[in-house]
PDB file of N, CA and C in Angstrom:
ATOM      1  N   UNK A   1      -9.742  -0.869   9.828  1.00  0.00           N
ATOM      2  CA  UNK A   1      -8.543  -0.888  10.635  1.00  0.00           C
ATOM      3  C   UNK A   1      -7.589  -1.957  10.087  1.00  0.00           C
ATOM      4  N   UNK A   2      -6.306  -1.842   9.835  1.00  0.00           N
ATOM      5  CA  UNK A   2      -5.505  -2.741   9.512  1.00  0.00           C
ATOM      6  C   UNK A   2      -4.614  -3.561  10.916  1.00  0.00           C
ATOM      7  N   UNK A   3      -4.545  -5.290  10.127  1.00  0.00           N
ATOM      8  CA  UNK A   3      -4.219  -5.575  10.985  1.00  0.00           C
ATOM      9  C   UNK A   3      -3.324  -6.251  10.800  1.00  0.00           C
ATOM     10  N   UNK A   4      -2.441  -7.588  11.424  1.00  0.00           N
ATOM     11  CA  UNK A   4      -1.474  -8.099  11.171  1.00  0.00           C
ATOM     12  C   UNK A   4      -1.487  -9.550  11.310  1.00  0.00           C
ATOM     13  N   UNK A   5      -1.343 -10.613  10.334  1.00  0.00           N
ATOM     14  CA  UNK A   5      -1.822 -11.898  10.509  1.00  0.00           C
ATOM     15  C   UNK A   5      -0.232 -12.624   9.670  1.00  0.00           C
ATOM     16  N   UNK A   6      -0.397 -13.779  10.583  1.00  0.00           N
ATOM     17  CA  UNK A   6       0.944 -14.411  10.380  1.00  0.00           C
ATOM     18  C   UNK A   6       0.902 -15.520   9.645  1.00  0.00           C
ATOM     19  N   UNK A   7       1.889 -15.888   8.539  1.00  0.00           N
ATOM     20  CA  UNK A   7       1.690 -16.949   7.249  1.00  0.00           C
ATOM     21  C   UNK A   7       3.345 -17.341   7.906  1.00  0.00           C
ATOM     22  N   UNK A   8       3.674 -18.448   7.668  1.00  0.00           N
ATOM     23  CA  UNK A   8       4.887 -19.450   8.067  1.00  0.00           C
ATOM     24  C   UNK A   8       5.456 -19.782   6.530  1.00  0.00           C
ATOM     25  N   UNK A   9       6.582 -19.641   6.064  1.00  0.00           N
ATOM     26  CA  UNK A   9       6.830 -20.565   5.022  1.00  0.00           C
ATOM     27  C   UNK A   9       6.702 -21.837   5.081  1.00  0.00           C
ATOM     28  N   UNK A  10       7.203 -22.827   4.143  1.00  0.00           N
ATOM     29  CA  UNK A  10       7.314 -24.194   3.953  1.00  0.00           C
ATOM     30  C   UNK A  10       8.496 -24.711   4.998  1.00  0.00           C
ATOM     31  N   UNK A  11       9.997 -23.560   5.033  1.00  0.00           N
ATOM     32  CA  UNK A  11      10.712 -23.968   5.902  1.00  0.00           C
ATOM     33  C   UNK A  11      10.616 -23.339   7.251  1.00  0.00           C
ATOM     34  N   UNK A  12       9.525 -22.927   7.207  1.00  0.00           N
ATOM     35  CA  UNK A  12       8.797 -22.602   8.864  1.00  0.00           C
ATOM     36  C   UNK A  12       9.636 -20.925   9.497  1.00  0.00           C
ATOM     37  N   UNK A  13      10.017 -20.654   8.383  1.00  0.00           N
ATOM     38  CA  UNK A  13      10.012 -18.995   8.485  1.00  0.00           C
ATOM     39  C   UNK A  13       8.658 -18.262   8.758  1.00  0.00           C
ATOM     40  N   UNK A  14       8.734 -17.392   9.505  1.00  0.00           N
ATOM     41  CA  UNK A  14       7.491 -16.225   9.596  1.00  0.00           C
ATOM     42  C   UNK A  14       7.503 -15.192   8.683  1.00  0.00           C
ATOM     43  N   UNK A  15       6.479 -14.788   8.088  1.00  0.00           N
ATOM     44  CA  UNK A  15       5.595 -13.642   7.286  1.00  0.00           C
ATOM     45  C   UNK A  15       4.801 -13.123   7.932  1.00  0.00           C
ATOM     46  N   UNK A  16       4.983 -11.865   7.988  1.00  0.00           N
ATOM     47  CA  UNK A  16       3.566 -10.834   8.615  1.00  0.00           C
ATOM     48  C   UNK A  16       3.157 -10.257   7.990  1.00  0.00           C
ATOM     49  N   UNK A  17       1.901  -9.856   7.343  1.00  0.00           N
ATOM     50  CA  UNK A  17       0.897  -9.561   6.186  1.00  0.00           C
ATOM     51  C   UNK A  17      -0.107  -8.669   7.044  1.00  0.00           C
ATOM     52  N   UNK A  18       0.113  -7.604   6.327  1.00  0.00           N
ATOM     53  CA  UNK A  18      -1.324  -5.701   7.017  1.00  0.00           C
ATOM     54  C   UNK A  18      -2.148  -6.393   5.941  1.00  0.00           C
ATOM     55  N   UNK A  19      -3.038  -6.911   7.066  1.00  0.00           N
ATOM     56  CA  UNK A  19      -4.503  -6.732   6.165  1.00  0.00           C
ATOM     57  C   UNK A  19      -5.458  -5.557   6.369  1.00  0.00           C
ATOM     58  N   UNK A  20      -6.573  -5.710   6.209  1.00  0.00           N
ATOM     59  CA  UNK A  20      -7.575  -4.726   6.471  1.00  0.00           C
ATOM     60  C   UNK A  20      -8.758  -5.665   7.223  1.00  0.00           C
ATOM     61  N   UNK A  21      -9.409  -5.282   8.146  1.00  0.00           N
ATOM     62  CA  UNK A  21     -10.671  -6.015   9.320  1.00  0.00           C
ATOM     63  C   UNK A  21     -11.120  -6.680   8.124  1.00  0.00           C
ATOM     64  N   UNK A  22     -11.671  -6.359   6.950  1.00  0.00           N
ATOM     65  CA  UNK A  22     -12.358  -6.806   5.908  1.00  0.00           C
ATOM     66  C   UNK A  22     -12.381  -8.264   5.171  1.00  0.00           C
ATOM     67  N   UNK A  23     -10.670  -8.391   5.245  1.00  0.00           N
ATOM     68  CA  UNK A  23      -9.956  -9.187   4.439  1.00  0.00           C
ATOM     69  C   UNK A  23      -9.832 -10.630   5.633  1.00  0.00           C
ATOM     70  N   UNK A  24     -10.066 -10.469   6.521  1.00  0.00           N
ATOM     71  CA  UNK A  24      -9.681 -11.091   7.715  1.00  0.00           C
ATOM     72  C   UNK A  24     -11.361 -11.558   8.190  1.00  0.00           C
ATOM     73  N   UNK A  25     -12.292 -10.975   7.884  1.00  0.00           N
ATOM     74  CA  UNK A  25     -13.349 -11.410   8.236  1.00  0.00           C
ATOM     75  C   UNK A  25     -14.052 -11.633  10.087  1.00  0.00           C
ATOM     76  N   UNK A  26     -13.119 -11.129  10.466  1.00  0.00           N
ATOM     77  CA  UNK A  26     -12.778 -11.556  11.801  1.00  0.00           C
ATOM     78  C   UNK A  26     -12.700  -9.723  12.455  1.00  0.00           C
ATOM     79  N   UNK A  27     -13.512  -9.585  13.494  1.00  0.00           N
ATOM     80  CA  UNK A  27     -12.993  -8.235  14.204  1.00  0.00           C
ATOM     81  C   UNK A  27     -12.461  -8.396  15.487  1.00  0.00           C
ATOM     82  N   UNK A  28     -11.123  -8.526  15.321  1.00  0.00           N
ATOM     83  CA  UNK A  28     -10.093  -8.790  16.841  1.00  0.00           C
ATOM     84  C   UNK A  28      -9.884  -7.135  17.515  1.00  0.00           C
ATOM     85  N   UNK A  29      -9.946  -7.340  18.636  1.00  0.00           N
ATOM     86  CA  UNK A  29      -9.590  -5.729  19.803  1.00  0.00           C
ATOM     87  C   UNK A  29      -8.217  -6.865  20.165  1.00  0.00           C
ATOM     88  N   UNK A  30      -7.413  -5.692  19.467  1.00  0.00           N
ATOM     89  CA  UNK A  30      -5.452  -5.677  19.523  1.00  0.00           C
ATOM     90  C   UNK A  30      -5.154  -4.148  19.619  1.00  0.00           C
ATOM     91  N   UNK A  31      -3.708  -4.301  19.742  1.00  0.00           N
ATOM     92  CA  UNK A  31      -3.313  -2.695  19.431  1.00  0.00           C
ATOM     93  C   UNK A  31      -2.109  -2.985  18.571  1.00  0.00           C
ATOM     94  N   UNK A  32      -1.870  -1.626  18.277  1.00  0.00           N
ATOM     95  CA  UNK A  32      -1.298  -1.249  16.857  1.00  0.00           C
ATOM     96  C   UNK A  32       0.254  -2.429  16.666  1.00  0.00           C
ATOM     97  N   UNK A  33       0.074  -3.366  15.523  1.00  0.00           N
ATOM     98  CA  UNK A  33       1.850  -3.681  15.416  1.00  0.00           C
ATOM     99  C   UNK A  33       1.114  -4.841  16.360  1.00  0.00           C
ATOM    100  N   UNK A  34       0.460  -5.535  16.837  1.00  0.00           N
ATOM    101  CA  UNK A  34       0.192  -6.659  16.867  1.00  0.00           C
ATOM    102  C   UNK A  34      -0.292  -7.714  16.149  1.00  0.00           C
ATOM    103  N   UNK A  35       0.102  -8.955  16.334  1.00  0.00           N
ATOM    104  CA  UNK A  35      -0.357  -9.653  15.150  1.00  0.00           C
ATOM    105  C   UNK A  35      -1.730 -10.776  16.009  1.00  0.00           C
ATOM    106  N   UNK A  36      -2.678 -10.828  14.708  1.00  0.00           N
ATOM    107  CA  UNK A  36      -3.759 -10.975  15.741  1.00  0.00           C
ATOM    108  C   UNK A  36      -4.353 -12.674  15.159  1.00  0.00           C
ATOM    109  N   UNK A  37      -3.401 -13.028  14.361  1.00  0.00           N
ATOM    110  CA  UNK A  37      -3.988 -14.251  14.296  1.00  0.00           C
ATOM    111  C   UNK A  37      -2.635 -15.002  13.077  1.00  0.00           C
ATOM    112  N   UNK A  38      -2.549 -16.289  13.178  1.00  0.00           N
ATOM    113  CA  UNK A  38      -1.817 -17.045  12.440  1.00  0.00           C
ATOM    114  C   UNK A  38      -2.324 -18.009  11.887  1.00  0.00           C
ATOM    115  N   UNK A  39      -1.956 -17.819  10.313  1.00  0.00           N
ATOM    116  CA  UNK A  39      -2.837 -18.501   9.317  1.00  0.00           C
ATOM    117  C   UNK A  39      -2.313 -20.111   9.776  1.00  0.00           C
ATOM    118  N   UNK A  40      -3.372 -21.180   9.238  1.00  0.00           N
ATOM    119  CA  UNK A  40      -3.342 -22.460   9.519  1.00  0.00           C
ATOM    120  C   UNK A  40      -2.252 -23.494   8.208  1.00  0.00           C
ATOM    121  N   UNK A  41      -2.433 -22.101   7.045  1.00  0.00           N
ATOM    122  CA  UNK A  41      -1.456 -23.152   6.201  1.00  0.00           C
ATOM    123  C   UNK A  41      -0.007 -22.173   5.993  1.00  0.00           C
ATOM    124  N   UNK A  42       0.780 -22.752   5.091  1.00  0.00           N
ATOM    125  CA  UNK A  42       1.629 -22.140   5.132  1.00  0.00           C
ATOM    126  C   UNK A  42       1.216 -21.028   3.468  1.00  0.00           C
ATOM    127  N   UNK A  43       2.855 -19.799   3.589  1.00  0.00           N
ATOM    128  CA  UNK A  43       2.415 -19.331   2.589  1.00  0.00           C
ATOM    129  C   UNK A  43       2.246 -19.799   1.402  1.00  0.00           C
ATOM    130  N   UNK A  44       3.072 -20.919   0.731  1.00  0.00           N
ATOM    131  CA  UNK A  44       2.919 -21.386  -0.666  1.00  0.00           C
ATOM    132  C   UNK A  44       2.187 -22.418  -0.238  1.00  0.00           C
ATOM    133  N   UNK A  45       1.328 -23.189   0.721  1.00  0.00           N
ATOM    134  CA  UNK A  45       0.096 -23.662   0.404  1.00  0.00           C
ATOM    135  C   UNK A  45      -1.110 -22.519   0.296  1.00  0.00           C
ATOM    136  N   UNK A  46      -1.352 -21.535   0.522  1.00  0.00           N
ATOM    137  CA  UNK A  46      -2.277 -20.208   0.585  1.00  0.00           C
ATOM    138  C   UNK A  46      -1.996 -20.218  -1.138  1.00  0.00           C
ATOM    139  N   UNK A  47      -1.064 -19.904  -1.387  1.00  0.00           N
ATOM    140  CA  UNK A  47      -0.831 -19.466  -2.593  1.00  0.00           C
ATOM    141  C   UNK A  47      -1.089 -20.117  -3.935  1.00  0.00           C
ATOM    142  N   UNK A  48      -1.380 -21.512  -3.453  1.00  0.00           N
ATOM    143  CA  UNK A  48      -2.002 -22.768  -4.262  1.00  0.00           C
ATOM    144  C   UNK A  48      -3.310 -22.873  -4.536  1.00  0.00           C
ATOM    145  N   UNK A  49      -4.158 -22.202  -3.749  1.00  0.00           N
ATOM    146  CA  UNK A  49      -5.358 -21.646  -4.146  1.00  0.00           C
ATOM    147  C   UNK A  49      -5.376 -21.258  -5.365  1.00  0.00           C
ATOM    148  N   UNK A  50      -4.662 -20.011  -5.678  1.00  0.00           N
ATOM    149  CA  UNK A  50      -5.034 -19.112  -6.914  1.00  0.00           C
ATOM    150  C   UNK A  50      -4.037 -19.832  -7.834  1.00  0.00           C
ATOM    151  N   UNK A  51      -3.286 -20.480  -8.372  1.00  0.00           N
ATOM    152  CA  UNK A  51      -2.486 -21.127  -9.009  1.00  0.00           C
ATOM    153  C   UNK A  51      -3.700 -21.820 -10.228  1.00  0.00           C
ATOM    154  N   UNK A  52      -5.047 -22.450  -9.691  1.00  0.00           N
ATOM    155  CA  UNK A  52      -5.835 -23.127 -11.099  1.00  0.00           C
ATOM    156  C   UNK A  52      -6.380 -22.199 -11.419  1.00  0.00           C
ATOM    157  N   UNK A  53      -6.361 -20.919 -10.975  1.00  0.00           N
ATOM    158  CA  UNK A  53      -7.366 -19.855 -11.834  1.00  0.00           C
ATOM    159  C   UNK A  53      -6.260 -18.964 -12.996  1.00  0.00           C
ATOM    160  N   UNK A  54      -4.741 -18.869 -12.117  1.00  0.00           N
ATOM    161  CA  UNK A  54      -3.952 -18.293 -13.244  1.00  0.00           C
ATOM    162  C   UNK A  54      -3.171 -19.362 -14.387  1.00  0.00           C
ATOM    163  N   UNK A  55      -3.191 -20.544 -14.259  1.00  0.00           N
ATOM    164  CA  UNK A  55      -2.983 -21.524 -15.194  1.00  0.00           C
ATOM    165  C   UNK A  55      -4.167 -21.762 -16.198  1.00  0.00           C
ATOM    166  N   UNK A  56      -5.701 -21.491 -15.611  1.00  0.00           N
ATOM    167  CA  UNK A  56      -6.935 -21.328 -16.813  1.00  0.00           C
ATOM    168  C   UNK A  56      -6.406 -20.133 -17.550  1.00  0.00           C
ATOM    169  N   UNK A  57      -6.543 -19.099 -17.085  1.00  0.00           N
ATOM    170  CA  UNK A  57      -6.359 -17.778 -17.878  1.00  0.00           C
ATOM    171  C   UNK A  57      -5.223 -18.107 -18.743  1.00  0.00           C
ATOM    172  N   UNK A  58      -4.145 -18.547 -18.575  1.00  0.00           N
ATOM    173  CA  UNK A  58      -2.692 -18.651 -19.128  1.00  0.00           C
ATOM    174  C   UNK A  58      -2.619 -19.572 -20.297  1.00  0.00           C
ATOM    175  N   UNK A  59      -3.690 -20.644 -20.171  1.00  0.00           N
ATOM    176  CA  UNK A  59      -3.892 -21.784 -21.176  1.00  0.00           C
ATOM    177  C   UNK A  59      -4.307 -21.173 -22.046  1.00  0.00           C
ATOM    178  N   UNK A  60      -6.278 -20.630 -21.925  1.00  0.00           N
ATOM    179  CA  UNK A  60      -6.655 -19.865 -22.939  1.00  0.00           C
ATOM    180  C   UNK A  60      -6.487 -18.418 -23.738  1.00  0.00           C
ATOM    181  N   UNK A  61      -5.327 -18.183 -23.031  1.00  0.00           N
ATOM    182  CA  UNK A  61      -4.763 -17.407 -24.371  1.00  0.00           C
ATOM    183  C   UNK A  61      -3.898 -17.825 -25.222  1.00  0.00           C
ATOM    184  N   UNK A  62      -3.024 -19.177 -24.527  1.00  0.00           N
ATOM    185  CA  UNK A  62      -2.066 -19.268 -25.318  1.00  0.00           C
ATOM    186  C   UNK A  62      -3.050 -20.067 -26.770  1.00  0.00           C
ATOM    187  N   UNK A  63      -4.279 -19.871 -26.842  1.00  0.00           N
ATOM    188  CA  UNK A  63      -5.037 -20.678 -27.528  1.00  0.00           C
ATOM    189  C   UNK A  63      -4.965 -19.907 -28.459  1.00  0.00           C
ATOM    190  N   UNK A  64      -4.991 -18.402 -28.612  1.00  0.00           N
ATOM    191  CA  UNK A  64      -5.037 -17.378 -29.710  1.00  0.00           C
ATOM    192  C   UNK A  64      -4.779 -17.827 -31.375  1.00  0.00           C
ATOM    193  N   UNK A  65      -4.881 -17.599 -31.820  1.00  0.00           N
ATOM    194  CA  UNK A  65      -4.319 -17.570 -33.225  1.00  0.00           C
ATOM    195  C   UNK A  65      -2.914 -16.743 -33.320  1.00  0.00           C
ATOM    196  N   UNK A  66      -2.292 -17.920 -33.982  1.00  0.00           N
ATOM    197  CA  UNK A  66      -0.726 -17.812 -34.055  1.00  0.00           C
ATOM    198  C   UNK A  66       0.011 -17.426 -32.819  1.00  0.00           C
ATOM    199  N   UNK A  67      -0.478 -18.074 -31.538  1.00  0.00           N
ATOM    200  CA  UNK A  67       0.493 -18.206 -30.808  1.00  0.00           C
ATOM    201  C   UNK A  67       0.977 -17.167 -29.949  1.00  0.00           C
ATOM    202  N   UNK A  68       0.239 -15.800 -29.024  1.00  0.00           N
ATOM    203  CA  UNK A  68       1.373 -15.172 -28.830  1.00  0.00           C
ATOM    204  C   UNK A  68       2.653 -15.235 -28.173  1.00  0.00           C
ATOM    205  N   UNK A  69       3.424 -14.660 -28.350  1.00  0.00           N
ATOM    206  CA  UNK A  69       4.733 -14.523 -27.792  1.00  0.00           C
ATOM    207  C   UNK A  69       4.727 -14.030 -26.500  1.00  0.00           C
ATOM    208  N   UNK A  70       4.099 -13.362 -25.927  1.00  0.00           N
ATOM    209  CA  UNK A  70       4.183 -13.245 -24.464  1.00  0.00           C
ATOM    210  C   UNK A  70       2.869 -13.091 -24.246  1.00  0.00           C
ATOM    211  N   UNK A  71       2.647 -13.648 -22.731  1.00  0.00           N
ATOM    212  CA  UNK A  71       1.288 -13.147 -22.004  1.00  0.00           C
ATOM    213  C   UNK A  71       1.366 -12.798 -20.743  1.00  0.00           C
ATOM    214  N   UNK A  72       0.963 -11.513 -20.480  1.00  0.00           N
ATOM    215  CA  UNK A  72       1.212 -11.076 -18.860  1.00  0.00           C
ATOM    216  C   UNK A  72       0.159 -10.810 -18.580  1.00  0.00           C
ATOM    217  N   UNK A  73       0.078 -11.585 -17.424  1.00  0.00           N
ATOM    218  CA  UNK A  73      -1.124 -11.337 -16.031  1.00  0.00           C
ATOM    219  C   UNK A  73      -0.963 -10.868 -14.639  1.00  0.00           C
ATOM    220  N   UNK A  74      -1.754  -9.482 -14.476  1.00  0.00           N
ATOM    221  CA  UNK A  74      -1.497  -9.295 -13.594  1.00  0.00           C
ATOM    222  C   UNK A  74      -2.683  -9.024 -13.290  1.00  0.00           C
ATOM    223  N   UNK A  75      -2.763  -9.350 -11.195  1.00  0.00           N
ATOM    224  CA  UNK A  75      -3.500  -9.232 -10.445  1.00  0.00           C
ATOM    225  C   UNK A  75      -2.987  -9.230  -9.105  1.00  0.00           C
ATOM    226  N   UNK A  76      -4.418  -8.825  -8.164  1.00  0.00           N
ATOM    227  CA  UNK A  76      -3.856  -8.568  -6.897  1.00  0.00           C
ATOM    228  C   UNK A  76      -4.388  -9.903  -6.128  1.00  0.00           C
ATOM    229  N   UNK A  77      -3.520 -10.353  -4.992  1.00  0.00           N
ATOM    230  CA  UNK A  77      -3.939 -11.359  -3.932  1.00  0.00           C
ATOM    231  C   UNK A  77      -3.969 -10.703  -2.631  1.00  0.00           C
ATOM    232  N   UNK A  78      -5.053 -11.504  -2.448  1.00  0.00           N
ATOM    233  CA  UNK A  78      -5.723 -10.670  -0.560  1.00  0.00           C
ATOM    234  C   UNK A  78      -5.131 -12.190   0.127  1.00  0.00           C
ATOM    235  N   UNK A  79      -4.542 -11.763   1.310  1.00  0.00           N
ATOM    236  CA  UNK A  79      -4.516 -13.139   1.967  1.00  0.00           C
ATOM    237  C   UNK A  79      -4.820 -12.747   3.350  1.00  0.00           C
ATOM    238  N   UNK A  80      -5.774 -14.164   3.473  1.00  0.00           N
ATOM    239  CA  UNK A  80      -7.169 -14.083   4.891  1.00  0.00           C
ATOM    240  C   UNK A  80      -6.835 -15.408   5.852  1.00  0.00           C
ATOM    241  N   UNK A  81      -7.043 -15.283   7.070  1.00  0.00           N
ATOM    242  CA  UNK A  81      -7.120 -16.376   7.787  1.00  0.00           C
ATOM    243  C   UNK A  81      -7.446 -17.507   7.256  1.00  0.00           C
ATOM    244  N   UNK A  82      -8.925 -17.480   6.943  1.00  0.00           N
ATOM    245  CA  UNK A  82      -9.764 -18.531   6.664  1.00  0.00           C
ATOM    246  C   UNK A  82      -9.665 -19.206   5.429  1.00  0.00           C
ATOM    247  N   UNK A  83      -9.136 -18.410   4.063  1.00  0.00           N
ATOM    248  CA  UNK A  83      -9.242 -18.867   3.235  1.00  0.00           C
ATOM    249  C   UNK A  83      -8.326 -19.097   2.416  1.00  0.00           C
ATOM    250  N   UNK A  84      -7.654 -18.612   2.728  1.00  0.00           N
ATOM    251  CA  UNK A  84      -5.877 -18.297   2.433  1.00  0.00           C
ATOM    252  C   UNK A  84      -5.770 -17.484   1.324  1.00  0.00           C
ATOM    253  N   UNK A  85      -5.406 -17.500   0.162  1.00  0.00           N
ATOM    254  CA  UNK A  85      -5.279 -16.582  -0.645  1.00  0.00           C
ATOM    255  C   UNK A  85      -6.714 -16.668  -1.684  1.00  0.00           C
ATOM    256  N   UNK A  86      -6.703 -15.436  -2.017  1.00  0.00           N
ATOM    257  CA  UNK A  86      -7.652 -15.277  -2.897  1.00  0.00           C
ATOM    258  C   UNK A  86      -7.420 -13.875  -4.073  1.00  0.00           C
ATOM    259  N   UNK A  87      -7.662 -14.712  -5.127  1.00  0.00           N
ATOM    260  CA  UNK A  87      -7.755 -12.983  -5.959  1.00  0.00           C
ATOM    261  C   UNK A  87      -8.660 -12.158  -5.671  1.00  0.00           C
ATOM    262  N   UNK A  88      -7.617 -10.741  -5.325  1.00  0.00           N
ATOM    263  CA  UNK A  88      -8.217 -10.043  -4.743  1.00  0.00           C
ATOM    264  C   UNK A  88      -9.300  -9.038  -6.088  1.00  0.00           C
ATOM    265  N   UNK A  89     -10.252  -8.921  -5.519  1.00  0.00           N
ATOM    266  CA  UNK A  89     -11.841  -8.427  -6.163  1.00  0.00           C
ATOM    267  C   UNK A  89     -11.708  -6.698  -6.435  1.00  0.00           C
ATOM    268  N   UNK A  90     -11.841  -6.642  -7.755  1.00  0.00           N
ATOM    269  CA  UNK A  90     -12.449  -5.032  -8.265  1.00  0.00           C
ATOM    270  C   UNK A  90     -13.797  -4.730  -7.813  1.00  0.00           C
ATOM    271  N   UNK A  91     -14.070  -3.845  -6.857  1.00  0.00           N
ATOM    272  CA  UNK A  91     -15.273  -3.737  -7.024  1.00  0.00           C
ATOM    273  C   UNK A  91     -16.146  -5.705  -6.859  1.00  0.00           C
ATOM    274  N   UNK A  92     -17.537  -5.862  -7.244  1.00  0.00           N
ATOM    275  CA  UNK A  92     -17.645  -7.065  -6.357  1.00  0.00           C
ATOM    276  C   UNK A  92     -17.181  -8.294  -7.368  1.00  0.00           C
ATOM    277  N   UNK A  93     -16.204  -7.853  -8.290  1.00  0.00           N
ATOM    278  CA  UNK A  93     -15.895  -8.774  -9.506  1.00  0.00           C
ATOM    279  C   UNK A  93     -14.284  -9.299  -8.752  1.00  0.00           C
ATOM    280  N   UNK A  94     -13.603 -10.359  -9.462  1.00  0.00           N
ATOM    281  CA  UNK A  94     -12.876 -10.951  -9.401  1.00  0.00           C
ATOM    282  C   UNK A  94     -12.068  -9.728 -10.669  1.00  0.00           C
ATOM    283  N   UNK A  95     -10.297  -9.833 -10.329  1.00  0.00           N
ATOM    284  CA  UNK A  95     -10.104  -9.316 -11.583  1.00  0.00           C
ATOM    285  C   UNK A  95      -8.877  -9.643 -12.052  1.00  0.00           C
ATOM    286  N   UNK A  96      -8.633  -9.724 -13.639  1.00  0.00           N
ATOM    287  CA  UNK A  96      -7.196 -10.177 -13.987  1.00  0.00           C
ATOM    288  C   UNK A  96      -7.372  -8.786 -14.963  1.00  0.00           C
ATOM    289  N   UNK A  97      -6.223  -8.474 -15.321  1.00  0.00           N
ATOM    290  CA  UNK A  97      -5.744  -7.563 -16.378  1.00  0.00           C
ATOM    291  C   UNK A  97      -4.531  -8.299 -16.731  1.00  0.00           C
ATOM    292  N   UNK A  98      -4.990  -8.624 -18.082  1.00  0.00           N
ATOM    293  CA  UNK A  98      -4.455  -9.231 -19.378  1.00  0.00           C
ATOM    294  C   UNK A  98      -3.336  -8.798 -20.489  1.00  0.00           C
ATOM    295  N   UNK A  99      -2.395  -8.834 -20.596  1.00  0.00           N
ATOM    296  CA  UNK A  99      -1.706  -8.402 -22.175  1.00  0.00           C
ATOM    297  C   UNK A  99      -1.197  -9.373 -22.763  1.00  0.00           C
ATOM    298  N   UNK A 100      -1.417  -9.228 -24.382  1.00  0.00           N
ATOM    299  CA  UNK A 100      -0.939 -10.690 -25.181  1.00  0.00           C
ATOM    300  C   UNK A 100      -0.553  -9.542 -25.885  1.00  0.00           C
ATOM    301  N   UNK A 101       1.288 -10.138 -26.297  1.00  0.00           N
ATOM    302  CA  UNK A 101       1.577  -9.508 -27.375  1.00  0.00           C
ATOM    303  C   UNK A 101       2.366 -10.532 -28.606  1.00  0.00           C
ATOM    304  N   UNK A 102       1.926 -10.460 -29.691  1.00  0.00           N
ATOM    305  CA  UNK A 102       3.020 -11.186 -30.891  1.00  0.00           C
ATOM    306  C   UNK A 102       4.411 -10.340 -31.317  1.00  0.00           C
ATOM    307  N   UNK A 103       5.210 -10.902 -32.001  1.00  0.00           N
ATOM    308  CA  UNK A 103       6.337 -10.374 -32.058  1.00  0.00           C
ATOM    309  C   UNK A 103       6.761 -10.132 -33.594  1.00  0.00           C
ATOM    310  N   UNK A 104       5.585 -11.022 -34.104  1.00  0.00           N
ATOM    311  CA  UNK A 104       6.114 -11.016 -35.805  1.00  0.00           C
ATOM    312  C   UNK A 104       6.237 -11.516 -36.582  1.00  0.00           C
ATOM    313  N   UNK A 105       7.413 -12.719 -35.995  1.00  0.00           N
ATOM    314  CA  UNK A 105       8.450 -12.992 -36.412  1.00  0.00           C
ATOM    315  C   UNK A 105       7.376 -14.056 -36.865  1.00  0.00           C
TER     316      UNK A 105
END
C-alpha cells in the first residue's frame, strides 16, 4: 500500500513523498492522500546520507587511466522515516549504474 510521509526543507518548506508500507517500515491504518508520518530530519539532511557513497564511486573512477571526461551515475533513492535516505536496492543488492566516457582529445 502506498503511503505519504512528510520531509521539510532546510527553509522549512513541506515535501510529501508516496512511499510504499515497505520503505517506511512502519504499518500505519490511514486513508488514501493522508500523510502518515513526518520525517525527523530535513530533506537535504536525508539526502546527506547517500552523498559518501556517491563521492566513493565518483573518486574511483576518476582514478581510470587517462582520466575520463565524463562520469555518470545513476541511481535510485528510497526515502524512509527512520533512516532517511537510502540507495534504493536491486533486488537484495544496493545499485549504481555507471558510464565513463573519454573524449579523445
Amino acid at each position: 500500500m502506498k503511503q505519504l510521509i512528510k520531509y521539510e526543507m532546510s527553509d522549512g518548506q513541506p515535501v510529501v513523498f508516496e512511499v510504499s508500507e515497505e520503505q517506511t517500515g512502519i504499518t500505519f491504518a490511514s486513508n488514501p492522500g493522508e500523510i502518515v508520518g513526518k520525517a525527523a530530519d530535513t530533506l537535504e539532511s536525508a539526502l546527506d546520507n547517500v552523498k559518501p557513497a556517491v563521492l566513493a564511486v565518483v573518486d574511483k573512477f576518476r582514478q581510470f587511466a587517462g582520466h575520463p571526461d565524463a562520469i555518470t551515475i545513476e541511481f535510485g533513492i528510497d526515502l524512509t522515516l527512520k533512516a532517511g535516505a537510502i540507495v534504493a536496492a536491486a533486488a537484495a543488492e544496493g545499485h549504481f549504474k555507471v558510464s565513463v566516457s573519454w573524449n579523445g582529445s
